[in-house]
Protein backbone atom coordinates (compact mmCIF):
# COMPACT_ATOMS: atom_id res chain seq x y z
CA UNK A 1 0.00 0.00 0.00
CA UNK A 2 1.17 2.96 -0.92
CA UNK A 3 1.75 6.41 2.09
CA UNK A 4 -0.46 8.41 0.21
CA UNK A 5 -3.40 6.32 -0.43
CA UNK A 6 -6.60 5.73 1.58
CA UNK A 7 -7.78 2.46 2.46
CA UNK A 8 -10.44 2.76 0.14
CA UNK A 9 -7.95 2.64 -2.82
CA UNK A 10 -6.08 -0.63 -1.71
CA UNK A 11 -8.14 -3.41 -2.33
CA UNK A 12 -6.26 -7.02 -1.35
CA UNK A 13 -6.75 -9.78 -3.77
CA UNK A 14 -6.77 -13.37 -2.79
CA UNK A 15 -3.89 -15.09 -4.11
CA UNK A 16 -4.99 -16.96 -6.84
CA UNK A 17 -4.24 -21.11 -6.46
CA UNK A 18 -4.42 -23.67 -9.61
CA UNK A 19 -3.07 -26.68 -9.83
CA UNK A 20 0.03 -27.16 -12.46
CA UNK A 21 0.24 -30.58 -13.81
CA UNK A 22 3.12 -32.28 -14.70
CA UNK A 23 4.81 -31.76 -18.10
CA UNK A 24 5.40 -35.25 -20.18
CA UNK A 25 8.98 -34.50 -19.57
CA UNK A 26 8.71 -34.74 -15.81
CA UNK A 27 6.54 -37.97 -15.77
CA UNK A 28 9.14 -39.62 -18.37
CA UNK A 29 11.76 -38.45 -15.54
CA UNK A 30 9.93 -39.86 -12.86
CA UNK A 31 9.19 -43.10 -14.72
CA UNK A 32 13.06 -43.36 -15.49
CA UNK A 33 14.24 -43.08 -11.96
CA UNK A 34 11.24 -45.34 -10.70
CA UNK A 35 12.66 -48.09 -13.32
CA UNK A 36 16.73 -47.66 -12.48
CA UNK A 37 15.48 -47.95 -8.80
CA UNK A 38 13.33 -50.76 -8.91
CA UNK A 39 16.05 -52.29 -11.20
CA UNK A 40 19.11 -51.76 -9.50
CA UNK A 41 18.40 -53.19 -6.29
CA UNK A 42 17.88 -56.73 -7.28
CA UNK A 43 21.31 -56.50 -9.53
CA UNK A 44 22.95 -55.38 -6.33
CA UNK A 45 21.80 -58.12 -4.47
CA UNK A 46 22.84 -60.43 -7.57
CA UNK A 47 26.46 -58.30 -7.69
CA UNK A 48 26.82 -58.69 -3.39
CA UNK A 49 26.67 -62.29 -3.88
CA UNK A 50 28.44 -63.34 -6.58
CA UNK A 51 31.20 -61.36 -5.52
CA UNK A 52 31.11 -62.99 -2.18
CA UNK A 53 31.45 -66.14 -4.30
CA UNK A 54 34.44 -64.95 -5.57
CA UNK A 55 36.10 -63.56 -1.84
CA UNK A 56 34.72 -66.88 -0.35
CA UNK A 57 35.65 -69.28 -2.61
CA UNK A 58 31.96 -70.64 -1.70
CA UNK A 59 29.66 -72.38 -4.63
CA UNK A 60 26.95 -71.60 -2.15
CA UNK A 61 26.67 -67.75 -2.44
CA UNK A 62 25.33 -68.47 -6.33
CA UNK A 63 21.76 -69.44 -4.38
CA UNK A 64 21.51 -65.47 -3.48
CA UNK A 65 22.55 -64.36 -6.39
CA UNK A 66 20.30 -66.68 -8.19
CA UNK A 67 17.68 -65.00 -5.77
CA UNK A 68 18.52 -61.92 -7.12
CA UNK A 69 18.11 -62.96 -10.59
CA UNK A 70 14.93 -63.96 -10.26
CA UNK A 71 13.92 -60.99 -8.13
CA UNK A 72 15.12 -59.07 -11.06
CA UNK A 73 12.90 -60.71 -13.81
CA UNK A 74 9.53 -60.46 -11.46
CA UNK A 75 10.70 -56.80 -10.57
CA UNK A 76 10.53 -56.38 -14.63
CA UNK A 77 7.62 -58.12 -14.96
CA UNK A 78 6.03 -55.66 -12.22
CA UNK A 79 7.43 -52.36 -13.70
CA UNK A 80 6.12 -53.53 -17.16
CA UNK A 81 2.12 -54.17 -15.90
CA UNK A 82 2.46 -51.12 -13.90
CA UNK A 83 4.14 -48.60 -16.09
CA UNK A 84 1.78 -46.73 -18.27
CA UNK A 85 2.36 -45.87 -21.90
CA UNK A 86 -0.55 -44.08 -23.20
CA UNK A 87 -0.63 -40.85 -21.73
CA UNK A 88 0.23 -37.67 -24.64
């Protein structure tokens, strides 16, 4: 408000609120780092225990990362039903 005006003058308008939706650019982001997430942690798994094959000299450890393997088709699997592909 300015020091010269009156009250009268100044009339406060609400802020105005809309919702912003997300550009295709941000969703293909979004869908990118849900897919390297989702996919990474079952090849870590796979990776921890192969290499402890490897330190331990162990034929055992391949059962985890055969574990992982198989975590890492169903995770796939998953992120393929659930990602969607139709949106503009």
């Amino acid at each position: 408000m300015s020091a010269v005006a009156s009250t009268a003058e100044y009339a406060a308008s609400p802020p105005s609120l809309e919702v912003v939706a997300a550009s295709p650019a941000q969703v293909a982001e979004q869908e990118m780092y849900r897919w390297m997430m989702w996919l990474g942690l079952p090849s870590l798994v796979a990776a921890i225990f192969m290499g402890a094959v490897f330190a331990t000299s162990s034929i055992w450890w391949v059962s985890g990362a055969l574990m992982g393997v198989i975590g890492l088709i169903s995770v796939v699997i998953w992120l393929s039903m659930t990602s969607c592909t139709n949106s503009n």
